[in-house]
N, C-alpha and C. Protein backbone atom coordinates (compact mmCIF):
# COMPACT_ATOMS: atom_id res chain seq x y z
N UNK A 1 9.74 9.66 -1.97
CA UNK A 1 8.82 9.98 -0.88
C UNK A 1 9.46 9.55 0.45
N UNK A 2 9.01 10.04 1.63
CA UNK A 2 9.41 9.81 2.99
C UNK A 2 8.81 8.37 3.43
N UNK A 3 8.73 8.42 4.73
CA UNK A 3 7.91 6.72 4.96
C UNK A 3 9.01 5.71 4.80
N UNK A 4 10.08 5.20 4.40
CA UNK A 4 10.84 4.18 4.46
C UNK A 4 10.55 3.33 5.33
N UNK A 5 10.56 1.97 5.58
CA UNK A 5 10.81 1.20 6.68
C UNK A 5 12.02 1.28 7.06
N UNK A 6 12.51 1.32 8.12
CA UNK A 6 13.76 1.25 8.58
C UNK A 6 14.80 -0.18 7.89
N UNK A 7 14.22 -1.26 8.16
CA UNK A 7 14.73 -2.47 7.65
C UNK A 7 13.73 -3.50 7.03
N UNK A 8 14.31 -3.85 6.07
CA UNK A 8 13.79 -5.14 5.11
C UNK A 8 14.78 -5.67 4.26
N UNK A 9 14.26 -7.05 4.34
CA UNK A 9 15.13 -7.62 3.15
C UNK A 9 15.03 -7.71 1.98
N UNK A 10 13.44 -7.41 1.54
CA UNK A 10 13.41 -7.24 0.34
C UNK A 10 12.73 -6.08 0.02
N UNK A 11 12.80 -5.76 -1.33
CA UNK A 11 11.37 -4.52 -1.82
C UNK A 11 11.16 -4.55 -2.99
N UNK A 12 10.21 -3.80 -3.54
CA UNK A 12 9.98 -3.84 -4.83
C UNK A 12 8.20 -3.01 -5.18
N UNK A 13 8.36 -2.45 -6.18
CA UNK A 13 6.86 -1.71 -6.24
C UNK A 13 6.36 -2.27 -7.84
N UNK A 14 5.45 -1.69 -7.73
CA UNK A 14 4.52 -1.73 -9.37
C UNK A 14 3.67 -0.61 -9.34
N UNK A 15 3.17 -0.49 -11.03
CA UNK A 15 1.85 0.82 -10.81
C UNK A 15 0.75 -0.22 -11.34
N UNK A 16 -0.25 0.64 -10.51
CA UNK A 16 -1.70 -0.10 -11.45
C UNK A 16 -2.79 1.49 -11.68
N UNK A 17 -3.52 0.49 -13.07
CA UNK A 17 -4.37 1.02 -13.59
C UNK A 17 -5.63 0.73 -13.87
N UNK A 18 -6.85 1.51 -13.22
CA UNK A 18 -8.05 1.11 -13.49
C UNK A 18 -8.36 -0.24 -14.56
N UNK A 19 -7.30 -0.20 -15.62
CA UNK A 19 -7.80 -1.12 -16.24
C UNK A 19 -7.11 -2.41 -15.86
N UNK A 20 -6.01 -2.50 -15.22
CA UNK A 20 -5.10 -3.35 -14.77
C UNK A 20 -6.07 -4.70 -13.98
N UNK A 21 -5.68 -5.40 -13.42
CA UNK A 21 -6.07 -6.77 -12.82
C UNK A 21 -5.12 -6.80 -11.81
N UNK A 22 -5.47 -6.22 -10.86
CA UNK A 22 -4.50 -6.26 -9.69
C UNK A 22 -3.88 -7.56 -9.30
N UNK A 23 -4.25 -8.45 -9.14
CA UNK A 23 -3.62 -10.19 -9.60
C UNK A 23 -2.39 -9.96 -10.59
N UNK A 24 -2.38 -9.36 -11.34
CA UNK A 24 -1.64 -10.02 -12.54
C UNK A 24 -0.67 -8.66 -12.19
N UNK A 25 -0.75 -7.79 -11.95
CA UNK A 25 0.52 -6.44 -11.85
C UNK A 25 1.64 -6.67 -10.49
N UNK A 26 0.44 -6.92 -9.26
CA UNK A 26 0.80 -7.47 -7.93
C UNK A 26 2.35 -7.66 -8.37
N UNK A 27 3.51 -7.52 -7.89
CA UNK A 27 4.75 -8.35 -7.82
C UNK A 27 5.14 -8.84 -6.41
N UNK A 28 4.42 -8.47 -5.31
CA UNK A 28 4.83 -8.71 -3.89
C UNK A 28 4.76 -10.25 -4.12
N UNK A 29 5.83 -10.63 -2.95
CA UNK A 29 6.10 -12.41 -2.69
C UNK A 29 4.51 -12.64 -1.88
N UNK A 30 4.21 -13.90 -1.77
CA UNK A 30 2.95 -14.25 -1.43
C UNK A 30 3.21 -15.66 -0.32
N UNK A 31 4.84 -15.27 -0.54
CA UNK A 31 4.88 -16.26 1.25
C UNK A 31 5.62 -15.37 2.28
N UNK A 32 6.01 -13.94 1.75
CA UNK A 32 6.79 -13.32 2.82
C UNK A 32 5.54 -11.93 3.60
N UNK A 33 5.85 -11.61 5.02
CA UNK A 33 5.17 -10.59 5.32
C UNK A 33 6.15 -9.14 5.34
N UNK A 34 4.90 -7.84 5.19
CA UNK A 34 5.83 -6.96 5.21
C UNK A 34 5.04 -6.00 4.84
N UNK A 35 5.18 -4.60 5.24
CA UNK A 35 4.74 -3.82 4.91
C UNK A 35 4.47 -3.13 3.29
N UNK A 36 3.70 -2.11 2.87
CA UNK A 36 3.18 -1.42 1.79
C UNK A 36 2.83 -0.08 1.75
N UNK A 37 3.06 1.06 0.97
CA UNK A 37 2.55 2.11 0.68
C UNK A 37 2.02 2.21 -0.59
N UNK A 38 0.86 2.96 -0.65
CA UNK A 38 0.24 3.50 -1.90
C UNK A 38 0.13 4.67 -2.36
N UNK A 39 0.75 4.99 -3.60
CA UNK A 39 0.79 6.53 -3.73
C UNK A 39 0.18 6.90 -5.38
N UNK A 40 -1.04 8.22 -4.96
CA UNK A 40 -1.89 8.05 -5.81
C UNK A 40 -1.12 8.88 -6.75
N UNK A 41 -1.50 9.23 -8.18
CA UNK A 41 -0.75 10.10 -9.25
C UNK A 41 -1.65 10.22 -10.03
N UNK A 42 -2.32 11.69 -10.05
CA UNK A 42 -3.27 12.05 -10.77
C UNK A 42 -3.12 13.53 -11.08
N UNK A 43 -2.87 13.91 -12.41
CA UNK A 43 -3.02 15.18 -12.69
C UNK A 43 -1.50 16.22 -12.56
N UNK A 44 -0.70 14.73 -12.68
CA UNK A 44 0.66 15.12 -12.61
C UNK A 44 1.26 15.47 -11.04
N UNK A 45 -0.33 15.21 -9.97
CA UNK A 45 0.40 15.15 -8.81
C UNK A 45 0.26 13.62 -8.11
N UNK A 46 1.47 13.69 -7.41
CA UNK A 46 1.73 12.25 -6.29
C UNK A 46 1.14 12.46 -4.76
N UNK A 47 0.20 11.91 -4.30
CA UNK A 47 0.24 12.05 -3.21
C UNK A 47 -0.09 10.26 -1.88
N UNK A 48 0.77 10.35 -1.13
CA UNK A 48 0.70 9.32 -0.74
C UNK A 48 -0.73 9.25 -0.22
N UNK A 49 -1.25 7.92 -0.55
CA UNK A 49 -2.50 7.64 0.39
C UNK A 49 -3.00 6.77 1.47
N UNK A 50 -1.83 6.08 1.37
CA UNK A 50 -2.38 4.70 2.37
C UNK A 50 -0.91 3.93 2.79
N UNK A 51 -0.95 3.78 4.06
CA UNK A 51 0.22 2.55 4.82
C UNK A 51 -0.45 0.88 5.12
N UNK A 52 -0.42 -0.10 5.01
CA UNK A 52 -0.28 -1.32 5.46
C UNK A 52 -0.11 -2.54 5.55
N UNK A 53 -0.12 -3.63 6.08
CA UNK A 53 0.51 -4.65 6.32
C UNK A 53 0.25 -5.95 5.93
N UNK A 54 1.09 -6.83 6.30
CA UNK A 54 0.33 -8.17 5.94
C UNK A 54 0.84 -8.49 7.19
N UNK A 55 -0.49 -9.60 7.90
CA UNK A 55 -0.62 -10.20 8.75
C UNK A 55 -0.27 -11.80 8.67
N UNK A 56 0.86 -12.90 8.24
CA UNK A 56 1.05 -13.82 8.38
C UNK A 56 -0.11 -14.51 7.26
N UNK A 57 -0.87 -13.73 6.53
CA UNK A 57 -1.26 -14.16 5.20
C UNK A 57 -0.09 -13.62 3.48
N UNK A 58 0.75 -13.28 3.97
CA UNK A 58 1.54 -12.68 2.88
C UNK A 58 1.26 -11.37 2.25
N UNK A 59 1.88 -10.36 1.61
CA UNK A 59 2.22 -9.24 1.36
C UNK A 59 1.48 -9.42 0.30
N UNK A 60 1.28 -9.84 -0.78
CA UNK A 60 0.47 -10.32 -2.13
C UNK A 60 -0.73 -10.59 -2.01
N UNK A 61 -1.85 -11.10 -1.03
CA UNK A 61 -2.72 -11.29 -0.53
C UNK A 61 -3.18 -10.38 0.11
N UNK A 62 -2.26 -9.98 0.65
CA UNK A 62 -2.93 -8.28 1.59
C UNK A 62 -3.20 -7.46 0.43
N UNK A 63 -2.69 -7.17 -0.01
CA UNK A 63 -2.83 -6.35 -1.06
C UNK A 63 -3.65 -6.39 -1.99
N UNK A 64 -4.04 -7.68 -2.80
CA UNK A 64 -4.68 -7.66 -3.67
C UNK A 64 -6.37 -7.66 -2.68
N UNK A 65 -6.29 -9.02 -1.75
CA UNK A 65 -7.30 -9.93 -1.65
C UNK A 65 -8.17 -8.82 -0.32
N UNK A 66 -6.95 -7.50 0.40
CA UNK A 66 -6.99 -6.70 1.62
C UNK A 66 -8.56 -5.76 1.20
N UNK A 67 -8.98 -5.85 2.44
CA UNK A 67 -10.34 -5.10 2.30
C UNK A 67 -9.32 -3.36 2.36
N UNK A 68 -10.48 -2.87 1.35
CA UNK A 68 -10.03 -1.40 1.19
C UNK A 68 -11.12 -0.72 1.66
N UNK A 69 -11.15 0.67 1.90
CA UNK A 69 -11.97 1.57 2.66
C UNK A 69 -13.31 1.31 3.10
N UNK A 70 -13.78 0.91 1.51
CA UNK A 70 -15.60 0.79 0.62
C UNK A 70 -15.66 -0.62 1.56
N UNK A 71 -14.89 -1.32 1.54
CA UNK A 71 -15.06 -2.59 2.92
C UNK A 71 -15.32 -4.03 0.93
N UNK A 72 -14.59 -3.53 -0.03
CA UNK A 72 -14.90 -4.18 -0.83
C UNK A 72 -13.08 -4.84 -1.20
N UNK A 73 -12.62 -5.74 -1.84
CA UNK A 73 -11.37 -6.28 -1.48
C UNK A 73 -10.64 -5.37 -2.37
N UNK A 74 -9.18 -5.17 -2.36
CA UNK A 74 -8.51 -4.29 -3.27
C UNK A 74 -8.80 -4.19 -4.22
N UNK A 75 -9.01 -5.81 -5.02
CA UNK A 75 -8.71 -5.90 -6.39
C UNK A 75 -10.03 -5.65 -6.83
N UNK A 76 -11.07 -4.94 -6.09
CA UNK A 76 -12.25 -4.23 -6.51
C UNK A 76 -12.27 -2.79 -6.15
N UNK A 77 -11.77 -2.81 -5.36
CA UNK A 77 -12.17 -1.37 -4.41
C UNK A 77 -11.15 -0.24 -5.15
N UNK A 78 -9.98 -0.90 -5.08
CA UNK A 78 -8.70 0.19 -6.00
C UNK A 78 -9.30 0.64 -7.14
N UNK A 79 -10.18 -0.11 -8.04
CA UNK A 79 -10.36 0.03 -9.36
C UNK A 79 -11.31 1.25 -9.24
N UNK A 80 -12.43 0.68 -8.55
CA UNK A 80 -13.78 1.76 -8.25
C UNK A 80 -13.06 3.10 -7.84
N UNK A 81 -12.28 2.63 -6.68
CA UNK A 81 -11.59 4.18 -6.46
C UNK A 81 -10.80 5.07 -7.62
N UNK A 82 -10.41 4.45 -8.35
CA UNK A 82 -9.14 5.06 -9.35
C UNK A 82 -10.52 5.66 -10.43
N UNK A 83 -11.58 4.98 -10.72
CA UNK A 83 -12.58 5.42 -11.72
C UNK A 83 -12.80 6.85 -11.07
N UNK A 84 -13.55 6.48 -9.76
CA UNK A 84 -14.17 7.85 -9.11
C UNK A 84 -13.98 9.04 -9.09
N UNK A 85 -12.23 8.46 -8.67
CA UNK A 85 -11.67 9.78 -8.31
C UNK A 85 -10.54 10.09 -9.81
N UNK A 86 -10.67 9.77 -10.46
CA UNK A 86 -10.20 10.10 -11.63
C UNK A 86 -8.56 9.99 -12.12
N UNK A 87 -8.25 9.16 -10.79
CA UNK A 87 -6.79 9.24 -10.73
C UNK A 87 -6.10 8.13 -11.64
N UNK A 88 -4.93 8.66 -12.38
CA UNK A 88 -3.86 8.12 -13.39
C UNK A 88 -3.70 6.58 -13.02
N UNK A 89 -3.13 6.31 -11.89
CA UNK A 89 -2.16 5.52 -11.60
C UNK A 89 -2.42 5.19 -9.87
N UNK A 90 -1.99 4.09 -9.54
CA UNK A 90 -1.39 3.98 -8.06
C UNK A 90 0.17 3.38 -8.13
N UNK A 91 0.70 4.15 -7.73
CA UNK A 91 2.26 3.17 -7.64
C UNK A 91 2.32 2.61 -6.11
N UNK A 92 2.43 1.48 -6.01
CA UNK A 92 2.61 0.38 -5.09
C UNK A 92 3.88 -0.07 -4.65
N UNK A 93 4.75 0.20 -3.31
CA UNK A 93 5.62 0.21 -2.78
C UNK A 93 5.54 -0.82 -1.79
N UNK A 94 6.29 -2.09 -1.66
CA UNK A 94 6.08 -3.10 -1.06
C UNK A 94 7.54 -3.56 0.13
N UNK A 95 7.57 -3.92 1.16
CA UNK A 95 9.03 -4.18 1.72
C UNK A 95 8.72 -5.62 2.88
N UNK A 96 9.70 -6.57 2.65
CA UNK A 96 9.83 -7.95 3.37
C UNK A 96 10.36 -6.88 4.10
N UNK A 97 9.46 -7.12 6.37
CA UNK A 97 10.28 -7.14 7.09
C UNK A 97 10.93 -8.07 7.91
N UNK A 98 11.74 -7.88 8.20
CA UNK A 98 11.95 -8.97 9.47
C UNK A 98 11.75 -9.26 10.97
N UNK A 99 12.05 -10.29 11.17
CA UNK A 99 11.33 -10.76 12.31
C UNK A 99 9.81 -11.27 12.36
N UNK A 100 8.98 -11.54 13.46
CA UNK A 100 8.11 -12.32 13.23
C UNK A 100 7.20 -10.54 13.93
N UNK A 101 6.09 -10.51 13.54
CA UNK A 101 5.19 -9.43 13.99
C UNK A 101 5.61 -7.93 13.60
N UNK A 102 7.24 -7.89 12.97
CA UNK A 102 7.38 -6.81 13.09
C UNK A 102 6.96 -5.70 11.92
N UNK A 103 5.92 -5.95 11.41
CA UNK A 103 5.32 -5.24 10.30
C UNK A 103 4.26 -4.60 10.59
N UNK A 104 3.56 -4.83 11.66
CA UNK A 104 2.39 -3.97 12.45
C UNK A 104 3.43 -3.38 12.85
N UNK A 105 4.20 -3.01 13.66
CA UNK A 105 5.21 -1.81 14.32
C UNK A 105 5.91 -1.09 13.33
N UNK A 106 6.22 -1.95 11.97
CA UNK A 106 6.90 -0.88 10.56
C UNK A 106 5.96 -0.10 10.47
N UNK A 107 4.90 -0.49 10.13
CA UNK A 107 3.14 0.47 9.75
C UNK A 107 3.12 1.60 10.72
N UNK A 108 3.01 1.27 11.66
CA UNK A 108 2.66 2.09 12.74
C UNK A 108 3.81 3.38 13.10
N UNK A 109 5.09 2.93 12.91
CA UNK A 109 6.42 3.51 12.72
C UNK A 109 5.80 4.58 11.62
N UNK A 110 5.64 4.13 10.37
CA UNK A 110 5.46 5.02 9.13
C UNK A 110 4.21 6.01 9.43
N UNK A 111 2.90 5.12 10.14
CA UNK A 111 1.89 6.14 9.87
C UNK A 111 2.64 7.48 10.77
N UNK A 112 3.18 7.26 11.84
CA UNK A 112 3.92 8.24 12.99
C UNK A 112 4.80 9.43 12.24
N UNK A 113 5.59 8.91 11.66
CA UNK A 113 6.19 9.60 10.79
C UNK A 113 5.25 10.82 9.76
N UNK A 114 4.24 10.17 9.23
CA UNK A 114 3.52 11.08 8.17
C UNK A 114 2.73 12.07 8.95
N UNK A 115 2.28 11.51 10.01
CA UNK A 115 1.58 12.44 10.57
C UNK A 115 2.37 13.49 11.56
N UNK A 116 3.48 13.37 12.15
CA UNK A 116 4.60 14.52 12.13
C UNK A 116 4.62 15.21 11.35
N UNK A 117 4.94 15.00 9.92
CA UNK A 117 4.96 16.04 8.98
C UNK A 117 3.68 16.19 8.42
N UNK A 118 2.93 15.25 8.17
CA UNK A 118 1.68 16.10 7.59
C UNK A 118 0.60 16.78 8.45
N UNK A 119 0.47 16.13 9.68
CA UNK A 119 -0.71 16.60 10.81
C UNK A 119 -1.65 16.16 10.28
N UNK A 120 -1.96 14.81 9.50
CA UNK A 120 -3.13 14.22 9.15
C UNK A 120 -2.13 12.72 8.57
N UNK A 121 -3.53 11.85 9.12
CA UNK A 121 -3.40 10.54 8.70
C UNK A 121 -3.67 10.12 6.82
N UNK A 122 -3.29 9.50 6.05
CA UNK A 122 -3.46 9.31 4.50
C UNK A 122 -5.03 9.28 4.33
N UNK A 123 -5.41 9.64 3.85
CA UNK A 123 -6.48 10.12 3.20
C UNK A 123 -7.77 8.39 3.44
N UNK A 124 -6.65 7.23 3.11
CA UNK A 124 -7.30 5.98 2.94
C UNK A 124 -7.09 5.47 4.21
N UNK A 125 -6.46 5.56 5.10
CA UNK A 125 -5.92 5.39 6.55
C UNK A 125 -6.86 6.03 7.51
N UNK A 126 -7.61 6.91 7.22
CA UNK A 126 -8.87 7.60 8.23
C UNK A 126 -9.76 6.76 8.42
């Protein structure tokens, strides 16, 4: 998929599944910050849904502990969503950036990018 961060020092993804425990799949570091993408896979299609960040609470915490759309925390809200909407999988794309702040400007970099080519913001990003 498109979206790269330009620079990081680290990366690494996972998938989760409705039945999964987002705690326990999570592989992001939980002392580094850095951006994330989520890309849904249902029905044999991929489509990205969501860009964002961790704020100086860590990449592992955003993610799991991060309020999602429903305003309920990931490791509730992903699940409800994945039931609803009937979807397979989320594969979870994670990247340490560097510098201090510079992961709100990676995000913002990426959402820029998608919406060049797509002419719409991710579906979970509205």
């Amino acid at each position: 998929m498109f979206q790269e961060p330009k620079k990081y020092k680290e990366s690494g993804h996972f998938f989760f599944e409705a039945e999964n425990d987002l705690e326990k799949v999570c592989n992001a570091p939980k002392d580094k910050d850095g951006v994330f993408k989520v890309i849904e896979l249902r029905n044999g299609r991929v489509d990205l849904v969501y860009f964002g960040y961790s704020n100086s609470r860590g990449l592992f915490n955003e993610i799991v502990n991060g309020l999602h759309y429903d305003k309920n925390p990931r490791k509730v809200g992903w699940t409800y969503q994945l039931l609803k909407d009937r979807t397979d999988a989320l594969d979870v794309y994670w990247y340490v950036t560097t510098g201090k702040d510079n992961q709100k400007k990676e995000c913002i970099e990426m959402l820029k990018d998608y919406m060049d080519i797509m002419g719409q913001l991710p579906k979970w990003n509205k």
